[in-house]
Protein backbone atom coordinates (compact mmCIF):
# COMPACT_ATOMS: atom_id res chain seq x y z
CA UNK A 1 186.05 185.64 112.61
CA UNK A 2 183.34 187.45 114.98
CA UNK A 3 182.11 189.13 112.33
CA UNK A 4 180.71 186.11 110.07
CA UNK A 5 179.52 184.61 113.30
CA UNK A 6 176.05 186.25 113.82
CA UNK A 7 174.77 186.67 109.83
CA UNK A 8 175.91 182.46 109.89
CA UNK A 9 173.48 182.48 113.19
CA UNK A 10 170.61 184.21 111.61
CA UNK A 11 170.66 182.23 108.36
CA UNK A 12 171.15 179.05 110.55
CA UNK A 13 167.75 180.15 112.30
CA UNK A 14 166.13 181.27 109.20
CA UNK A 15 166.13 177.88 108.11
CA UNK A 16 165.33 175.88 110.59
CA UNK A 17 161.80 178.20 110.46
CA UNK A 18 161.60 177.70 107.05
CA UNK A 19 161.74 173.53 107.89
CA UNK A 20 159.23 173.58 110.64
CA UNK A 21 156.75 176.29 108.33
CA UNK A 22 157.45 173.72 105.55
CA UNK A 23 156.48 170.97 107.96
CA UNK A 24 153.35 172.85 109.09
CA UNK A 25 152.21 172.80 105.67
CA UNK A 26 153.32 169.14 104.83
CA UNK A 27 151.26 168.02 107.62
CA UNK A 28 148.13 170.03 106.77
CA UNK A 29 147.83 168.79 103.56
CA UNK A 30 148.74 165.41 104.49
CA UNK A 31 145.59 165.26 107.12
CA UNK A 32 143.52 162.32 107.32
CA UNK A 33 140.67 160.71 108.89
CA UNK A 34 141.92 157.89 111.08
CA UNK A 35 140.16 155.54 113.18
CA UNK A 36 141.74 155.06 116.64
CA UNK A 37 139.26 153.11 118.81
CA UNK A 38 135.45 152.05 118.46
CA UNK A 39 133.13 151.00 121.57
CA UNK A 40 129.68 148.60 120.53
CA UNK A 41 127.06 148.92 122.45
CA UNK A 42 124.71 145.70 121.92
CA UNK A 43 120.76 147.38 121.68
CA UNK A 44 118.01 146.35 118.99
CA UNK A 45 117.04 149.07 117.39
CA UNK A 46 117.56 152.29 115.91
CA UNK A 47 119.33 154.98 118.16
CA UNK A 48 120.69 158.65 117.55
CA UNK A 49 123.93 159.25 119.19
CA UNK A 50 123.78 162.43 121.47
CA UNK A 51 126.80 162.85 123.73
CA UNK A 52 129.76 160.66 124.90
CA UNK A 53 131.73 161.63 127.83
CA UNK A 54 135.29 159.58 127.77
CA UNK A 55 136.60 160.60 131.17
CA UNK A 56 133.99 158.19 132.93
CA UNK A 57 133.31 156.44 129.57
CA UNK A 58 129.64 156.74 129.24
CA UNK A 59 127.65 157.19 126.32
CA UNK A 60 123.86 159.13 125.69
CA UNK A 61 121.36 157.50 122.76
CA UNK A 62 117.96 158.32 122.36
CA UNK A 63 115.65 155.98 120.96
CA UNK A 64 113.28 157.66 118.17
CA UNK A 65 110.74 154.60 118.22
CA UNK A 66 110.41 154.25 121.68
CA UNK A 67 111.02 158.02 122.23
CA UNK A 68 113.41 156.78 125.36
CA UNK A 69 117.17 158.03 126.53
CA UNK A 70 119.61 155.46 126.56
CA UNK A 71 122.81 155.54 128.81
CA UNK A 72 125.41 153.31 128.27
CA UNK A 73 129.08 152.26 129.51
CA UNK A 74 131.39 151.60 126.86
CA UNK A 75 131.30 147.97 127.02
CA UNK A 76 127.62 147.82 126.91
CA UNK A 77 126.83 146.30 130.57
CA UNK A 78 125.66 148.68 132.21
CA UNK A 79 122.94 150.12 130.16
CA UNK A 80 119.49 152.33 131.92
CA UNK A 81 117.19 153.21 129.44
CA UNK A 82 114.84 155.87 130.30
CA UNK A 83 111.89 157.23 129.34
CA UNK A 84 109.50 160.05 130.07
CA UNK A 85 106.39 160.37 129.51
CA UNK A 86 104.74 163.57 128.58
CA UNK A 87 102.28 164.24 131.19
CA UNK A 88 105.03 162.66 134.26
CA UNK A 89 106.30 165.77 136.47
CA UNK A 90 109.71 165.34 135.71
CA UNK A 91 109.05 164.91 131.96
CA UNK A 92 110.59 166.77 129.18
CA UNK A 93 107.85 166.67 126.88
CA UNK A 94 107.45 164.95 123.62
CA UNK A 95 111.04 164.74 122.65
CA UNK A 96 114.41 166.45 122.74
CA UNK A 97 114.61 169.86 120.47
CA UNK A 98 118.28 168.82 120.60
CA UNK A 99 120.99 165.92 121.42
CA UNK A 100 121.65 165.65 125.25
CA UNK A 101 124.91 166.62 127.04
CA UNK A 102 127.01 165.47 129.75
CA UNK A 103 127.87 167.82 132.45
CA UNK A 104 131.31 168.52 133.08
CA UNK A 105 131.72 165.08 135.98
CA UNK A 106 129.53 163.23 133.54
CA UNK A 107 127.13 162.52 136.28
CA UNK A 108 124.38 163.89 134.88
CA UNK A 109 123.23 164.82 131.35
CA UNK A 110 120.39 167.77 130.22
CA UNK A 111 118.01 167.73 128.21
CA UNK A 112 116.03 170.84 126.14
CA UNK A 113 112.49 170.78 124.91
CA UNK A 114 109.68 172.81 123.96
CA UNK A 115 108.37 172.22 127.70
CA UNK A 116 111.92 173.21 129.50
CA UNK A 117 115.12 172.35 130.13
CA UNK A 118 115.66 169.15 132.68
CA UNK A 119 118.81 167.87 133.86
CA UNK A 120 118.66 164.04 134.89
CA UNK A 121 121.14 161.61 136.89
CA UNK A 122 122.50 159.03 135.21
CA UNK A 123 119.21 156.61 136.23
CA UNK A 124 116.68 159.47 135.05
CA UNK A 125 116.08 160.96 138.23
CA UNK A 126 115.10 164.81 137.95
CA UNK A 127 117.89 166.72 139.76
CA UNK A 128 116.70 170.42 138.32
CA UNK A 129 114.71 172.30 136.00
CA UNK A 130 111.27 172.81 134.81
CA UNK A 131 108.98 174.42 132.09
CA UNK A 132 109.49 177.12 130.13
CA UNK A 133 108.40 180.10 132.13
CA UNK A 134 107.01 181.86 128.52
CA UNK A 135 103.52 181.96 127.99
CA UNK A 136 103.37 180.98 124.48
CA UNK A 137 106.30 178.92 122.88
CA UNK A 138 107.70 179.39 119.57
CA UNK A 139 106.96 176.16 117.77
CA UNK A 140 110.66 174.60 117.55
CA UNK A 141 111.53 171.77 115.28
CA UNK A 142 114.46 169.66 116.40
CA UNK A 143 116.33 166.65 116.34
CA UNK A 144 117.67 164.61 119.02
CA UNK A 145 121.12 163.74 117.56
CA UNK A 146 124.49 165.19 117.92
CA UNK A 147 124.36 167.60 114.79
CA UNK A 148 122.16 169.63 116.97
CA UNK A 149 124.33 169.68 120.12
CA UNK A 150 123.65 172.62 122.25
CA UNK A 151 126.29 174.76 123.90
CA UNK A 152 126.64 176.36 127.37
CA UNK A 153 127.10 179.66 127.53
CA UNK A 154 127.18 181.24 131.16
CA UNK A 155 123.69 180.10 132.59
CA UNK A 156 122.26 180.13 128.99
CA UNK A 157 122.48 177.52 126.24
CA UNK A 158 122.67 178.89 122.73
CA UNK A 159 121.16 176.28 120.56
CA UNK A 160 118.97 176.07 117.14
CA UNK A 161 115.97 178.05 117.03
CA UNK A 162 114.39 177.40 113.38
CA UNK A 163 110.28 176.60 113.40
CA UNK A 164 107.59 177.18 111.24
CA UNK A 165 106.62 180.93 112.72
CA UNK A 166 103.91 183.04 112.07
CA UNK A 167 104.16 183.18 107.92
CA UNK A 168 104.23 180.40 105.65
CA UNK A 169 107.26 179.54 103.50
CA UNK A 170 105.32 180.93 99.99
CA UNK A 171 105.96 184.44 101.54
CA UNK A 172 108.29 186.95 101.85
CA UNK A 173 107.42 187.55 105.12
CA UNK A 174 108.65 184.46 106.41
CA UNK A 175 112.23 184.96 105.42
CA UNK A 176 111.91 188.50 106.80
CA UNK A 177 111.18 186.96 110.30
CA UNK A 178 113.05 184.16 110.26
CA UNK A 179 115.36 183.63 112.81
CA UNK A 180 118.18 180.79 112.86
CA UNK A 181 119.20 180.66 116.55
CA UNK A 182 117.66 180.20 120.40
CA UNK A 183 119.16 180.85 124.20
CA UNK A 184 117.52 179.03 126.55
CA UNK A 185 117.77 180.60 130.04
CA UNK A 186 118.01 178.49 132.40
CA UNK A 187 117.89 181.00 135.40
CA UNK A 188 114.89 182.90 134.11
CA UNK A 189 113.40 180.13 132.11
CA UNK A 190 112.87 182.32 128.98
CA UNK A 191 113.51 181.60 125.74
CA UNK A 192 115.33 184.39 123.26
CA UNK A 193 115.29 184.05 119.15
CA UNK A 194 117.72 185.71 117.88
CA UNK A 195 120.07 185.99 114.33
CA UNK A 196 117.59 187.02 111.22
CA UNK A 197 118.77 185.86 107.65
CA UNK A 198 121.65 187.76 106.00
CA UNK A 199 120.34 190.59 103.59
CA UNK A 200 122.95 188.72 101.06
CA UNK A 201 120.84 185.35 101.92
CA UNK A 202 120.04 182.80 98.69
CA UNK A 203 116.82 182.37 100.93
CA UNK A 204 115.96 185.56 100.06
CA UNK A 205 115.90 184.99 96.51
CA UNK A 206 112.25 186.25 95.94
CA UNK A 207 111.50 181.88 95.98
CA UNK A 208 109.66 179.48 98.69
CA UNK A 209 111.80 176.94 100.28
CA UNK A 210 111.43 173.55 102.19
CA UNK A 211 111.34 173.83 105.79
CA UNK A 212 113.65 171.26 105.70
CA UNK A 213 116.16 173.09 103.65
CA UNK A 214 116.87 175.86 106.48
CA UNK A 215 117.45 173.68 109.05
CA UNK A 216 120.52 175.27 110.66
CA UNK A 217 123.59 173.89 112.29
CA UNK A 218 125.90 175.70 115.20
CA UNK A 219 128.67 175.55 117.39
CA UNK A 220 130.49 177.91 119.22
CA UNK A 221 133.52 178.83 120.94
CA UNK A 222 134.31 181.25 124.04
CA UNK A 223 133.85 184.52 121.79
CA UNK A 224 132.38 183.08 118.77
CA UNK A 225 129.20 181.83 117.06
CA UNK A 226 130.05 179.72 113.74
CA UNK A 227 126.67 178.57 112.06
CA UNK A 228 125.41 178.09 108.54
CA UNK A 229 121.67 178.14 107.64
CA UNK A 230 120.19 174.43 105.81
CA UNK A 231 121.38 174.07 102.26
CA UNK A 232 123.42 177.34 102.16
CA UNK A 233 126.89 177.36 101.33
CA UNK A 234 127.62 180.07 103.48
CA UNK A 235 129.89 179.92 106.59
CA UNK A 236 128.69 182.79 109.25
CA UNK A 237 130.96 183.91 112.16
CA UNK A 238 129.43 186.60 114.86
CA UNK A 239 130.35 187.69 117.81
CA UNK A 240 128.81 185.73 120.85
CA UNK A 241 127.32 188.62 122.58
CA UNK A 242 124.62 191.05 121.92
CA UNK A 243 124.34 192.96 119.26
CA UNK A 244 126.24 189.61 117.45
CA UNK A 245 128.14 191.66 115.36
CA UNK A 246 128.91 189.83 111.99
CA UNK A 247 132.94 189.26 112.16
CA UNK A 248 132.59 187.37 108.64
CA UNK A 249 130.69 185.72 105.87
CA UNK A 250 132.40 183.53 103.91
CA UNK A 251 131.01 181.38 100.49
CA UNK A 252 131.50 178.05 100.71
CA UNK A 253 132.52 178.00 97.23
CA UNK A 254 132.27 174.07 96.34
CA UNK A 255 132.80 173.48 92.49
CA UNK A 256 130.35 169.99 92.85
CA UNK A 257 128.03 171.20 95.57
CA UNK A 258 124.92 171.33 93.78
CA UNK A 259 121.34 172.60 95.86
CA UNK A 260 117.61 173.15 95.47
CA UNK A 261 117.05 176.71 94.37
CA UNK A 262 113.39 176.77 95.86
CA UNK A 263 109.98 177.05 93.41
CA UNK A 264 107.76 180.16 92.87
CA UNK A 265 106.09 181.16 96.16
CA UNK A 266 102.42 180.32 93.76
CA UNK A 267 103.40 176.55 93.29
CA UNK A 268 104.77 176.01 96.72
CA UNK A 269 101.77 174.17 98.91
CA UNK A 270 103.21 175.57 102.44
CA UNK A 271 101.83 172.57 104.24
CA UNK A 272 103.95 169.88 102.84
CA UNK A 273 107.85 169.17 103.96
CA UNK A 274 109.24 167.59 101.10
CA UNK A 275 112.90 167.91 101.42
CA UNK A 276 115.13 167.20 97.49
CA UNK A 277 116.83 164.26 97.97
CA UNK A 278 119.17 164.98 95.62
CA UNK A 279 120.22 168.62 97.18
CA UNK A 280 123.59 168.88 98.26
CA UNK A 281 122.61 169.87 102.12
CA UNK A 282 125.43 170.87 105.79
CA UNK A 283 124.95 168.10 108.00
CA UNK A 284 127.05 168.96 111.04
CA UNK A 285 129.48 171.75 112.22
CA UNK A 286 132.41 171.99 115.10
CA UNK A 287 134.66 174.09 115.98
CA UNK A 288 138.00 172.68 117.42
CA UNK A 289 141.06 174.74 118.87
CA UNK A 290 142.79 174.83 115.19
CA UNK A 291 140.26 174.08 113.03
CA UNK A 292 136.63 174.48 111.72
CA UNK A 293 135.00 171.48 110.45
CA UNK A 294 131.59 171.38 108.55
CA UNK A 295 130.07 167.46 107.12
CA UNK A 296 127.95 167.90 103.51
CA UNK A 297 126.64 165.63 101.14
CA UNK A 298 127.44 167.32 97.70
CA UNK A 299 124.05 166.70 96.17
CA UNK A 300 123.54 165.35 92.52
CA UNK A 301 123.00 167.90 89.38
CA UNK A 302 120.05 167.45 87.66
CA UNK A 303 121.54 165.91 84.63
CA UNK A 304 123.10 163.28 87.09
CA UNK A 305 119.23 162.32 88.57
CA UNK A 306 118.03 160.63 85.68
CA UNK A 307 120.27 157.42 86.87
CA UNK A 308 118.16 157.08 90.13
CA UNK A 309 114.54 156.99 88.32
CA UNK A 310 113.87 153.28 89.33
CA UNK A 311 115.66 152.86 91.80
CA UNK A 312 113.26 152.18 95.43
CA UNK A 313 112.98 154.81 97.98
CA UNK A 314 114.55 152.39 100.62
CA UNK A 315 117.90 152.01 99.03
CA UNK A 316 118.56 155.66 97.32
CA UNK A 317 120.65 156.56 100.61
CA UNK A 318 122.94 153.93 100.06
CA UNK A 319 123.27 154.18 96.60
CA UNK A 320 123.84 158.09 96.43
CA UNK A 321 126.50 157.60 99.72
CA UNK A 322 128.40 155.27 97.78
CA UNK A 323 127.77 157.16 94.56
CA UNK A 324 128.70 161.04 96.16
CA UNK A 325 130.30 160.16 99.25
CA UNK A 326 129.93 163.07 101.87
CA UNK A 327 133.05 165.07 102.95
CA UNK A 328 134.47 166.63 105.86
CA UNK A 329 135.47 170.49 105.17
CA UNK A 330 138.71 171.14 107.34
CA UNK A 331 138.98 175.12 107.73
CA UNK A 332 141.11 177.67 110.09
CA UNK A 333 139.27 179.41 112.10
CA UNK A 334 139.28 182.61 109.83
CA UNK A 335 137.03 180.16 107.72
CA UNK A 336 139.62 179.48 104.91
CA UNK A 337 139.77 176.17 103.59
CA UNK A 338 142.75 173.93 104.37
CA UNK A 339 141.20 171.10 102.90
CA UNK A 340 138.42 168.50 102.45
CA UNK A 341 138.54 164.88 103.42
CA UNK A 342 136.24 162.56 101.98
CA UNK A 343 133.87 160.93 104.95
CA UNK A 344 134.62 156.98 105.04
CA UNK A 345 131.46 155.16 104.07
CA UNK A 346 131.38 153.37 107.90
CA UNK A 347 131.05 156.80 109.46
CA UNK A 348 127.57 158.78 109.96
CA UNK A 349 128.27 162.13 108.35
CA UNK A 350 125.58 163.72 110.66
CA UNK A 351 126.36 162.09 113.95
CA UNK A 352 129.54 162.82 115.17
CA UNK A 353 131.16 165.66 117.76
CA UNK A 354 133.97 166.73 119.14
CA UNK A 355 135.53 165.58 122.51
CA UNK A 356 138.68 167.00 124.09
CA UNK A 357 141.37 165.63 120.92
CA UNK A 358 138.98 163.56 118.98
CA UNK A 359 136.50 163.53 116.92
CA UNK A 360 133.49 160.43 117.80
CA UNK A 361 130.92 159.27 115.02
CA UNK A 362 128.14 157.22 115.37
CA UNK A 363 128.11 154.34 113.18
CA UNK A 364 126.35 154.10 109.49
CA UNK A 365 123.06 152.62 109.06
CA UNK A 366 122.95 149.42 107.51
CA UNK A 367 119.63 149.71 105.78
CA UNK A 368 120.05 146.49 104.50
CA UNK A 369 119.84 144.44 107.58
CA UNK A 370 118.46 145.39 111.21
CA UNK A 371 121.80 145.38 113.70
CA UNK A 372 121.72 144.53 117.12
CA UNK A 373 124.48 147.11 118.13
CA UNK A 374 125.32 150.71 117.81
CA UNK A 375 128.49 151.55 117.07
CA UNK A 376 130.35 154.90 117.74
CA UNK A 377 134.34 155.20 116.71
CA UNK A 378 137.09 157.42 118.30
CA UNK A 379 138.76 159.34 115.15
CA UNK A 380 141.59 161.31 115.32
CA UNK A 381 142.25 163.94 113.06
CA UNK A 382 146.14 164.34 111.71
């Protein structure tokens, strides 16, 4: 009887792996998008969401009209709204390269400019930092929303670092010295560009390019940096330390993602950004304990365009969200796809981070009517 005992064991255990592999699986494929909570935070006007920080449940906006920070409580009573002027000691400049972040307590938040790096209470008060200490500045474009969230690294913060440079876009020159990512050192105030185009680019494609289609996007992790460059579909994974050895780079192959190819460097005018609406474009990355997520708009072929021709600038948006809704790309983080989620239409495919379990998106734009509120929900991904 002994003898049958341990081979029944061992086929007993075999399939009890196989259930819990099969249930691995089931519940990958079966992930969704699912709203768990929402806060509203009443405000007239337009504001970017930068950072929320749930264990004291505050919230960080920055107001692109007024060019002010906005720091809420979840329920919306307590809001300070703060702004800095350019020439003030304690100011930051003209605006944020970046979104703002919460420190660790959430009792104060910092900000990164061209000027510096300044780290504020919670009422605006400077409690360190200052200028640059560089002589000349590289001349940084940003955006002060959370798809250009900056990460602390050590002392440094490893951010975007894309500008205009010292060539113009009809060259070949400028994709020779372009350079995707910054650190910002905040103990010797200097400023580091770093991570050149891949030799295997498309933006090396002998073509000029938009300004506004190399826009990059990052995140990172304790070893890792995970970025893609603008309109690419090309996931890039180095190591976080110098020499940032390349540990992979993986197409994004995406049968419907369709993107501007560029123009002959002779027809390009280098002066003008004029971004293609209709390019499929990467909006936002994170990186989460299991997973790899990466927002995109598809774009629209060009025998799909026609259908737009008259309809007004103000409502295209709208029309091409509902028409090509964005989607969510859910990878491991090896970079292979597990699966892609279509973004729902209430949910800002560019505004949204990570935060401990859950994932927090601003609200959509209604460009149809002015709202009094922002709006930023608590999704869980399962």
């Amino acid at each position: 009887m002994k003898n049958y005992l341990l081979p029944f064991a061992c086929v007993l255990f075999l399939l009890s792996c196989g259930e819990k592999n099969t249930e691995n699986i089931t519940n990958v494929e079966n992930l969704t998008l699912t709203k768990v909570d929402s806060i509203q935070v009443p405000y007239f006007g337009l504001l970017n969401f930068m950072d929320i920080h749930p264990a004291t449940e505050r919230a960080l906006f920055f107001d692109q009209k007024k060019a002010s920070l906005v720091v809420s409580n979840y329920t919306g009573t307590e809001i300070f709204e703060i702004k800095k002027d350019r020439e003030d000691p304690d100011g930051y400049g003209s605006f944020p390269l970046g979104a703002g972040k919460f420190s660790a307590d959430g009792q104060t938040f910092t900000i990164v400019s061209n000027q510096g790096v300044y780290t504020y209470d919670l009422e605006g008060n400077l409690v360190h930092g200052g200028k640059h200490q560089r002589e000349k500045m590289p001349a940084f474009s940003g955006r002060a929303s959370a798809d250009t969230e900056f990460y602390w690294v050590g002392n440094r913060i490893l951010t975007t670092g894309s500008g205009r440079g010292n060539f113009q876009r009809n060259t070949p020159e400028f994709y020779e010295n372009y350079t995707a990512l910054a650190w910002f050192d905040t103990l010797e105030r200097n400023v580091e560009q770093f991570m050149y185009l891949d030799e295997t680019s498309f933006f090396k494609n002998g073509k000029a390019h938009d300004i506004a289609h190399l826009v990059p996007r990052v995140t990172t992790d304790t070893d890792r940096i995970y970025y893609i460059v603008g309109i690419e579909p090309a996931l890039n994974i180095h190591d976080v330390n110098t020499p940032y050895k390349q540990i992979k780079r993986i197409p994004l192959n995406i049968p419907d993602y369709h993107f501007n190819q560029g123009e002959p460097f002779e027809e390009a005018d280098p002066r003008i950004i004029n971004p293609d609406i209709f390019s499929g474009r990467f909006d936002n990355i994170k990186v989460t304990d299991k997973y790899i997520l990466v927002s995109f708009f598809p774009g629209i072929s060009e025998r799909e365009q026609d259908k737009y021709e008259n309809v007004h600038w103000s409502e295209m948006m709208n029309k091409t969200r509902r028409d090509y809704p964005s989607r969510l790309l859910v990878m491991d983080l090896e970079g292979e796809l597990i699966k892609q989620l279509e973004i729902p239409v209430e949910l800002d495919d560019t505004q949204w981070l990570v935060r401990g379990d859950y994932l927090y998106f601003k609200n959509s734009i209604n460009l149809e009517e002015e709202e009094d509120f922002v709006k930023i929900y608590k999704v869980k991904l399962e």
